[in-house]
Protein backbone atom coordinates (compact mmCIF):
# COMPACT_ATOMS: atom_id res chain seq x y z
CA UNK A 1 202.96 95.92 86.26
CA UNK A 2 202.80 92.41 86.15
CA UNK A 3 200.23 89.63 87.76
CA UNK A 4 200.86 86.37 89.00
CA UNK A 5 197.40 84.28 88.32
CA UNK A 6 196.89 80.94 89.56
CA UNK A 7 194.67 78.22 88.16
CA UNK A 8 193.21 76.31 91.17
CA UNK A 9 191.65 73.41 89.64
CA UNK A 10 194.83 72.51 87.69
CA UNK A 11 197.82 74.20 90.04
CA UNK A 12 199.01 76.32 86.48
CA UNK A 13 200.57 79.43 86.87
CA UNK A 14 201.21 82.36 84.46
CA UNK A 15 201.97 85.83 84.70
CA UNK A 16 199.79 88.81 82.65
CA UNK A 17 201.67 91.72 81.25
CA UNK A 18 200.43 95.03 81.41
CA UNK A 19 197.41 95.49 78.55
CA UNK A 20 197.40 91.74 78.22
CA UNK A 21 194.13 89.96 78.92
CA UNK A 22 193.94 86.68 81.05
CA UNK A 23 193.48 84.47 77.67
CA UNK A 24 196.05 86.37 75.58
CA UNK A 25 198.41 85.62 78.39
CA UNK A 26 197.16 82.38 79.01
CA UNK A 27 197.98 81.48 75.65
CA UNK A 28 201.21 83.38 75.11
CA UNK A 29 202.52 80.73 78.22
CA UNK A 30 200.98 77.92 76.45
CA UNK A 31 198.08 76.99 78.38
CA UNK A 32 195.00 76.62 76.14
CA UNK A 33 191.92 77.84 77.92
CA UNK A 34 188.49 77.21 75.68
CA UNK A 35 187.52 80.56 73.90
CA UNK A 36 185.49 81.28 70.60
CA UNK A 37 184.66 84.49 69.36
CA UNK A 38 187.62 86.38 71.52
CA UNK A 39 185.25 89.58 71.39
CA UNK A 40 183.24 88.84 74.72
CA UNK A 41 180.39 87.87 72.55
CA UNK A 42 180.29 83.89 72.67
CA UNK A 43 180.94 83.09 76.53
CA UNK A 44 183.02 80.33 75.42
CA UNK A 45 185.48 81.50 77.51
CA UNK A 46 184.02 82.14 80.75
CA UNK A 47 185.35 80.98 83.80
CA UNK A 48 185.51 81.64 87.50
CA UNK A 49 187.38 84.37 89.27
CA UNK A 50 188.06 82.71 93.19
CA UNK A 51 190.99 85.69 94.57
CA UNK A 52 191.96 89.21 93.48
CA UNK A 53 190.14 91.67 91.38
CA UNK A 54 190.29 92.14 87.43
CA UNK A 55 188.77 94.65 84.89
CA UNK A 56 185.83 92.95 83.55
CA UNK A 57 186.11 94.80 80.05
CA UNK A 58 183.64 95.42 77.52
CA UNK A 59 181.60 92.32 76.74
CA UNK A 60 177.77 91.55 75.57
CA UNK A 61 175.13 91.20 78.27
CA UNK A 62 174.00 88.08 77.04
CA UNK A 63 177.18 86.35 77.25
CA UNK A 64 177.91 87.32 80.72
CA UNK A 65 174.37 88.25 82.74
CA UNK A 66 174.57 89.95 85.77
CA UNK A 67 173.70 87.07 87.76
CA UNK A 68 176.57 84.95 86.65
CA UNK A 69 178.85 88.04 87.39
CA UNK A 70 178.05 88.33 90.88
CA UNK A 71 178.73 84.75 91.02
CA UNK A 72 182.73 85.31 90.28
CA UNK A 73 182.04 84.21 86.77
CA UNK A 74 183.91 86.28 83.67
CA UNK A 75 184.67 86.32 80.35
CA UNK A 76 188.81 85.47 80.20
CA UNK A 77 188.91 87.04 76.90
CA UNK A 78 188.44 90.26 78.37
CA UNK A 79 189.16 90.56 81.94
CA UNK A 80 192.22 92.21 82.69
CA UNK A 81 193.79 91.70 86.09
CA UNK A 82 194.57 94.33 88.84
CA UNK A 83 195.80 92.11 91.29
CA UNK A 84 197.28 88.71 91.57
CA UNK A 85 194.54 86.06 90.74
CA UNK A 86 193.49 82.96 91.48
CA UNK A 87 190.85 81.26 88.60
CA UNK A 88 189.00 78.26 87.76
CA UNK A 89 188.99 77.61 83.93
CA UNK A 90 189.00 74.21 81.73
CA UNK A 91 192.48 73.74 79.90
CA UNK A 92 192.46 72.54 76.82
CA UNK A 93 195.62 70.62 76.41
CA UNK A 94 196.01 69.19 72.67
CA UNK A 95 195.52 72.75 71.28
CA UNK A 96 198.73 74.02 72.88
CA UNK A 97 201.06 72.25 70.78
CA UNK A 98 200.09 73.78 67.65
CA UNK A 99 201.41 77.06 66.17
CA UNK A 100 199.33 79.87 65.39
CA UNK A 101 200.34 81.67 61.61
CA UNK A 102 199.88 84.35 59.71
CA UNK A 103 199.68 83.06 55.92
CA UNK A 104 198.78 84.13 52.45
CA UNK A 105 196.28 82.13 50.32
CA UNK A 106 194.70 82.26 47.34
CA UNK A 107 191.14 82.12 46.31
CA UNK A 108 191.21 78.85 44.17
CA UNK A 109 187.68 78.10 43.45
CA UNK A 110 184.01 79.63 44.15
CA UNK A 111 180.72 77.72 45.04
CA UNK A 112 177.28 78.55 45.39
CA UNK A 113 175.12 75.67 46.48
CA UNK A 114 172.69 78.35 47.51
CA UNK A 115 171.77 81.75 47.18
CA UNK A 116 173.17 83.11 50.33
CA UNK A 117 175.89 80.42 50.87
CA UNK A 118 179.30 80.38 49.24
CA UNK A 119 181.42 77.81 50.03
CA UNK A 120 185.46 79.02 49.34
CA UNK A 121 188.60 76.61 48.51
CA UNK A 122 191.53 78.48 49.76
CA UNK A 123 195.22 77.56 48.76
CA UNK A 124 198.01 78.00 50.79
CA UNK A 125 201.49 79.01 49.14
CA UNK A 126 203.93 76.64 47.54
CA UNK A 127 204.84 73.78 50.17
CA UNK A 128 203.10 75.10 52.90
CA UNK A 129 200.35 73.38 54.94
CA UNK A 130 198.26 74.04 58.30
CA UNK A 131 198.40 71.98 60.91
CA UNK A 132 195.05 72.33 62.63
CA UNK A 133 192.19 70.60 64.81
CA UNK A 134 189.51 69.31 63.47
CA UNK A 135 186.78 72.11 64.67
CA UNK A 136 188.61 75.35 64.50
CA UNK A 137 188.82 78.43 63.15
CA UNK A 138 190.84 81.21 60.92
CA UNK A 139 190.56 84.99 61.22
CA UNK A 140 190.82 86.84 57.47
CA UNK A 141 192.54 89.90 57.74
CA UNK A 142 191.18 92.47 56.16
CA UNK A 143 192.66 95.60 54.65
CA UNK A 144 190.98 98.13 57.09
CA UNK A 145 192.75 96.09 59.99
CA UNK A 146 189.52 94.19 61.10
CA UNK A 147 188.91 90.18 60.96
CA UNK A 148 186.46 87.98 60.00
CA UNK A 149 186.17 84.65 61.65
CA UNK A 150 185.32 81.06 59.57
CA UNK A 151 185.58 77.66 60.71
CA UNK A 152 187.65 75.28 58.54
CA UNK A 153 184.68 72.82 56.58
CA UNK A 154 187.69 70.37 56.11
CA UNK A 155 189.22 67.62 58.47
CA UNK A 156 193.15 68.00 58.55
CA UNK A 157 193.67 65.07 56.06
CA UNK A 158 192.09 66.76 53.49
CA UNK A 159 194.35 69.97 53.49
CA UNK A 160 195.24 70.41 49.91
CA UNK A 161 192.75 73.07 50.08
CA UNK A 162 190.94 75.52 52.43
CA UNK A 163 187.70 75.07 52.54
CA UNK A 164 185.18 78.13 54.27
CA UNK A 165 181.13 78.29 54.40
CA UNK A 166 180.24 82.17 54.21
CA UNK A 167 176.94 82.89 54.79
CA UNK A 168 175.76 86.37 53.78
CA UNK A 169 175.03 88.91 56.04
CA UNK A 170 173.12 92.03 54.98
CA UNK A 171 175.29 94.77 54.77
CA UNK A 172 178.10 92.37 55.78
CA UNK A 173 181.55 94.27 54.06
CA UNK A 174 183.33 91.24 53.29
CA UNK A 175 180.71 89.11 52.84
CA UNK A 176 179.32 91.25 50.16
CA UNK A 177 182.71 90.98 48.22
CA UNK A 178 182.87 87.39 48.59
CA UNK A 179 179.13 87.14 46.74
CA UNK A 180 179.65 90.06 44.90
CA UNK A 181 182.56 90.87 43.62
CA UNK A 182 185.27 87.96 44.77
CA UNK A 183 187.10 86.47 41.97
CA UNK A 184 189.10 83.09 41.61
CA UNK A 185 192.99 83.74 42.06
CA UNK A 186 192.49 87.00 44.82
CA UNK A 187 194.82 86.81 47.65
CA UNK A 188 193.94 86.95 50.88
CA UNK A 189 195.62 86.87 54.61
CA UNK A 190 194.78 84.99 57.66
CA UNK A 191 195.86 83.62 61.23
CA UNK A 192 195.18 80.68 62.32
CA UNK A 193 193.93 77.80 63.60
CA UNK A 194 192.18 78.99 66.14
CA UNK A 195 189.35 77.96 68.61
CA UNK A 196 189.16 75.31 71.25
CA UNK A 197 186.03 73.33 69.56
CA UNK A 198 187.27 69.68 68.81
CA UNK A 199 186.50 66.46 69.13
CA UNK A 200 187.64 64.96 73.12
CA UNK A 201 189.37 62.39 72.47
CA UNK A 202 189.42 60.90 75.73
CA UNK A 203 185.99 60.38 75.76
CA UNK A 204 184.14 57.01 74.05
CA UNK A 205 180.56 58.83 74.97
CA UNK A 206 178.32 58.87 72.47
CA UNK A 207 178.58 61.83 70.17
CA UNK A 208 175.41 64.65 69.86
CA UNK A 209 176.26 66.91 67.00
CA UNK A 210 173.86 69.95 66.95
CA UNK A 211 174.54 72.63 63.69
CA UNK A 212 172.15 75.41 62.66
CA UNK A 213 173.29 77.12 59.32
CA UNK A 214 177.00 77.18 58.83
CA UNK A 215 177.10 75.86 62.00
CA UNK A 216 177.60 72.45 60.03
CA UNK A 217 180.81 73.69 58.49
CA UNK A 218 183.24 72.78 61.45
CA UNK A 219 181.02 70.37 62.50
CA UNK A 220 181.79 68.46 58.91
CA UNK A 221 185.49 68.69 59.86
CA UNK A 222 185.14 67.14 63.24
CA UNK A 223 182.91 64.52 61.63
CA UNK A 224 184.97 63.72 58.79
CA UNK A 225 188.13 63.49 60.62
CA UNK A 226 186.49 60.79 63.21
CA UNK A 227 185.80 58.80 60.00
CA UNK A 228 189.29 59.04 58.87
CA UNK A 229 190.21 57.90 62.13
CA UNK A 230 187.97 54.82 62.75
CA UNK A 231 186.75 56.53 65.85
CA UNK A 232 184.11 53.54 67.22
CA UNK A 233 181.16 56.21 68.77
CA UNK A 234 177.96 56.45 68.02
CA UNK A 235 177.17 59.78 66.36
CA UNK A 236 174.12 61.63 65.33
CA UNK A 237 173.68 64.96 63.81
CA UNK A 238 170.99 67.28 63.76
CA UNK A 239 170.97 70.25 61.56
CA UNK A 240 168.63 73.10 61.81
CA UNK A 241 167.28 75.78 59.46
CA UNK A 242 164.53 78.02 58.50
CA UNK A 243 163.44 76.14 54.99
CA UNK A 244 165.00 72.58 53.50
CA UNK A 245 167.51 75.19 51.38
CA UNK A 246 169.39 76.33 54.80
CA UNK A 247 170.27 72.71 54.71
CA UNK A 248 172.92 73.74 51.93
CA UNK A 249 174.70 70.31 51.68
CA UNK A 250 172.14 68.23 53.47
CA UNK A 251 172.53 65.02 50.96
CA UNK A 252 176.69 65.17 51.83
CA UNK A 253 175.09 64.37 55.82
CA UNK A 254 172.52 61.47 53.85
CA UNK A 255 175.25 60.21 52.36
CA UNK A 256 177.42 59.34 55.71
CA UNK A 257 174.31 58.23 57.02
CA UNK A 258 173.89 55.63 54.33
CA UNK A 259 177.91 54.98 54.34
CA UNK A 260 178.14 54.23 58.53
CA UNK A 261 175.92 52.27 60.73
CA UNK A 262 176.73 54.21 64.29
CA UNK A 263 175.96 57.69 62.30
CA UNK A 264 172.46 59.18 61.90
CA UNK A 265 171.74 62.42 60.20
CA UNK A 266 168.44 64.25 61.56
CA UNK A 267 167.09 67.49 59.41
CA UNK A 268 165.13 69.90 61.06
CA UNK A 269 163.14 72.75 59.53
CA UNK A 270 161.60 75.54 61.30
CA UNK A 271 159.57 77.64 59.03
CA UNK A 272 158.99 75.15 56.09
CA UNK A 273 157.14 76.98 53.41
CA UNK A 274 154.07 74.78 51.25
CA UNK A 275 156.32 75.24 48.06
CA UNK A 276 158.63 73.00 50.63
CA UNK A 277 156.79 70.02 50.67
CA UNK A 278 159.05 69.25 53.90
CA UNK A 279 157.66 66.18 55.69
CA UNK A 280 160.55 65.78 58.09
CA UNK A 281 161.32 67.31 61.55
CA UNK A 282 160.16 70.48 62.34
CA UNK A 283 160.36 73.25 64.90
CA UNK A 284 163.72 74.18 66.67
CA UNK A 285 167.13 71.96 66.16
CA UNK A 286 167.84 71.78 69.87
CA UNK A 287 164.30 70.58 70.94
CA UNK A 288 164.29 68.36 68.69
CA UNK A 289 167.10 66.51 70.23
CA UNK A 290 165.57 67.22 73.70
CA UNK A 291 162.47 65.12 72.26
CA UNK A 292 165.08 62.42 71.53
CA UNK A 293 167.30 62.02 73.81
CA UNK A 294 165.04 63.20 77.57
CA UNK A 295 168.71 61.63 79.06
CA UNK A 296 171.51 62.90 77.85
CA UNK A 297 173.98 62.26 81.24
CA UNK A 298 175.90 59.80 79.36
CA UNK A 299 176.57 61.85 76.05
CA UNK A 300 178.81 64.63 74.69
CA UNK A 301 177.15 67.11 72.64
CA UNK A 302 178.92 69.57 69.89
CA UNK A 303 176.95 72.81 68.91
CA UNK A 304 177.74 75.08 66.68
CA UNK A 305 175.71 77.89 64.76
CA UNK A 306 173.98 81.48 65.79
CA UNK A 307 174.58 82.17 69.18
CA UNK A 308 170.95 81.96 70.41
CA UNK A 309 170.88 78.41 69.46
CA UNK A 310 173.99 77.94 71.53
CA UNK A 311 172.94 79.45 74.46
CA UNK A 312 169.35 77.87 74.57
CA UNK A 313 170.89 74.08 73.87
CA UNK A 314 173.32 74.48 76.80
CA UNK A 315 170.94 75.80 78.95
CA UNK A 316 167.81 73.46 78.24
CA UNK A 317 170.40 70.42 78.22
CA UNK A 318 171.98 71.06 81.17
CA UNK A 319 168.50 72.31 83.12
CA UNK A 320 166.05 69.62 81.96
CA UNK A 321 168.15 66.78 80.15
CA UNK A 322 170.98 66.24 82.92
CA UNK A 323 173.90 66.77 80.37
CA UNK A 324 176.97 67.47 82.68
CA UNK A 325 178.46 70.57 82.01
CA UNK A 326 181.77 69.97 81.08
CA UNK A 327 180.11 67.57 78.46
CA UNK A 328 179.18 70.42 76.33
CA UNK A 329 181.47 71.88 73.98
CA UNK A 330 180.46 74.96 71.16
CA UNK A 331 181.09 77.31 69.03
CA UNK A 332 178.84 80.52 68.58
CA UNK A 333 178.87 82.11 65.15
CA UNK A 334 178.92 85.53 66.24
CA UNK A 335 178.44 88.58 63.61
CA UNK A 336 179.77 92.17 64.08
CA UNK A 337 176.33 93.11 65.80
CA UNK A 338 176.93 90.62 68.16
CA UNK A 339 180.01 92.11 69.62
CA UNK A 340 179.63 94.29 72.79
CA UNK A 341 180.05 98.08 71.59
């Protein structure tokens, strides 16, 4: 049967069919709640349940502790209802009014600025173009039926081409046939865009941009496009890795820096090496913001990377540098270990 759910904080309604989660029909009706990973992995999604009962489904411990649970908090991308609801959730408006496809592309050219990053330029047929957000995502659909999730490394002006960061992941299927065996011209399928991390608008707070990894590759998007647009906010990025090589494009973020006066571009290494010879920032990405800014009440912060970067910069933020929480927007990179069994 059907549920009616209600969305107290905004007065939305929409109705779940039977087998349909609370995002999947959130989204179906057009109302754009924030979600990531869609696998109960990320928490990106989580919001409050206030009247009814739901299904909490299958979903990693991390992203949803036990505490929070007993609280009335879930995970909308896989909660099922069994009653009429009433929620709290965050809509994301600006999302809604963009299609989600299923496209061909091809692979059009292959780079390696490291050993375990490849960075993809994907074409899209003959006259066809995605709209997208700066920020989000596509799913590649693979033969088997499965997905893998990428952000889009370039802002929607620049959409002659594609562009993905894979990292690989030991053992990863289709990340071992992008480094090893991928050639130019192969076809692939995805859906997309995807994902609720973008740049608010609304806001003119000044901009925190935290990236560990790949992390950076939306991130570059988001920052990109708010060049394009003249956007007048201060920005600084900080991007984290193990050794100065994580860093994979690190003098593309030097060059901004040199190229616009209200952007700064921070490099932090954890586990710098001697053969390094790495004299800047050290230790992890998010504390090294937290030794920056003590005060971050009147900022927006963007994170994006490995989910245990994520989930320690929202909590240390919120708990010891007064950053509101609806002033924190991510995106965990979650792997297929991540996901809850």
């Amino acid at each position: 049967m059907t549920y009616q759910i209600t969305i107290r904080n905004t007065g939305h309604r929409f109705t779940v069919n039977p087998d349909e989660t609370l995002l999947q029909a959130a989204l179906r009706e057009g109302l754009i709640l924030p979600y990531g990973c869609r696998d109960g992995a990320c928490g990106s999604c989580k919001g409050k349940l206030i009247e009814g009962s739901i299904d909490y489904g299958k979903y990693a411990a991390k992203a949803l502790p036990d505490v929070e649970r007993v609280a009335g908090m879930a995970l909308f991308c896989q909660a099922r209802p069994l009653s009429d609801l009433v929620i709290e959730a965050r809509e994301v408006r600006k999302a809604g009014d963009i299609q989600i496809r299923t496209l061909p592309c091809r692979v059009q050219r292959i780079e390696r600025p490291t050993e375990d990053v490849v960075l993809l330029y994907l074409k899209l047929p003959a006259n066809e173009r995605l709209q997208f957000l700066a920020g989000q995502y596509v799913d590649i659909l693979l033969k088997d039926g499965t997905r893998r999730s990428f952000s889009m490394a370039n802002p929607p002006h620049d959409d002659e081409l594609m562009q993905l960061h894979v990292r690989h992941v030991a053992g990863g299927a289709f990340t071992d046939h992008v480094f090893n065996k991928m050639k130019e011209r192969e076809i692939l399928r995805f859906e997309g865009p995807l994902g609720t991390f973008f740049l608010r608008g609304e806001s003119d707070k000044p901009i925190v941009f935290v990236a560990s990894g790949t992390g950076f590759a939306p991130i570059k998007a988001i920052i990109e496009s708010a060049f394009e647009k003249g956007v007048a906010r201060s920005m600084v990025l900080y991007w984290g890795g193990r050794r100065p090589r994580d860093l994979y494009v690190s003098e593309l973020a030097a060059k901004w820096a040199g190229e616009h006066a209200d952007f700064r571009f921070i490099p932090v290494i954890s586990d710098a090496l001697p053969e390094d010879r790495w004299t800047g920032r050290t230790g992890f990405v998010h504390r090294a913001v937290m030794e920056d800014f003590p005060d971050l009440s009147g900022h927006q912060v963007y994170a994006c990377g490995v989910p245990v970067m994520v989930d320690a910069a929202r909590r240390d933020f919120m708990a010891q540098c007064k950053l509101p929480e609806n002033e924190f927007f991510a995106d965990s990179f979650t792997t297929a270990a991540d996901r809850p069994a």
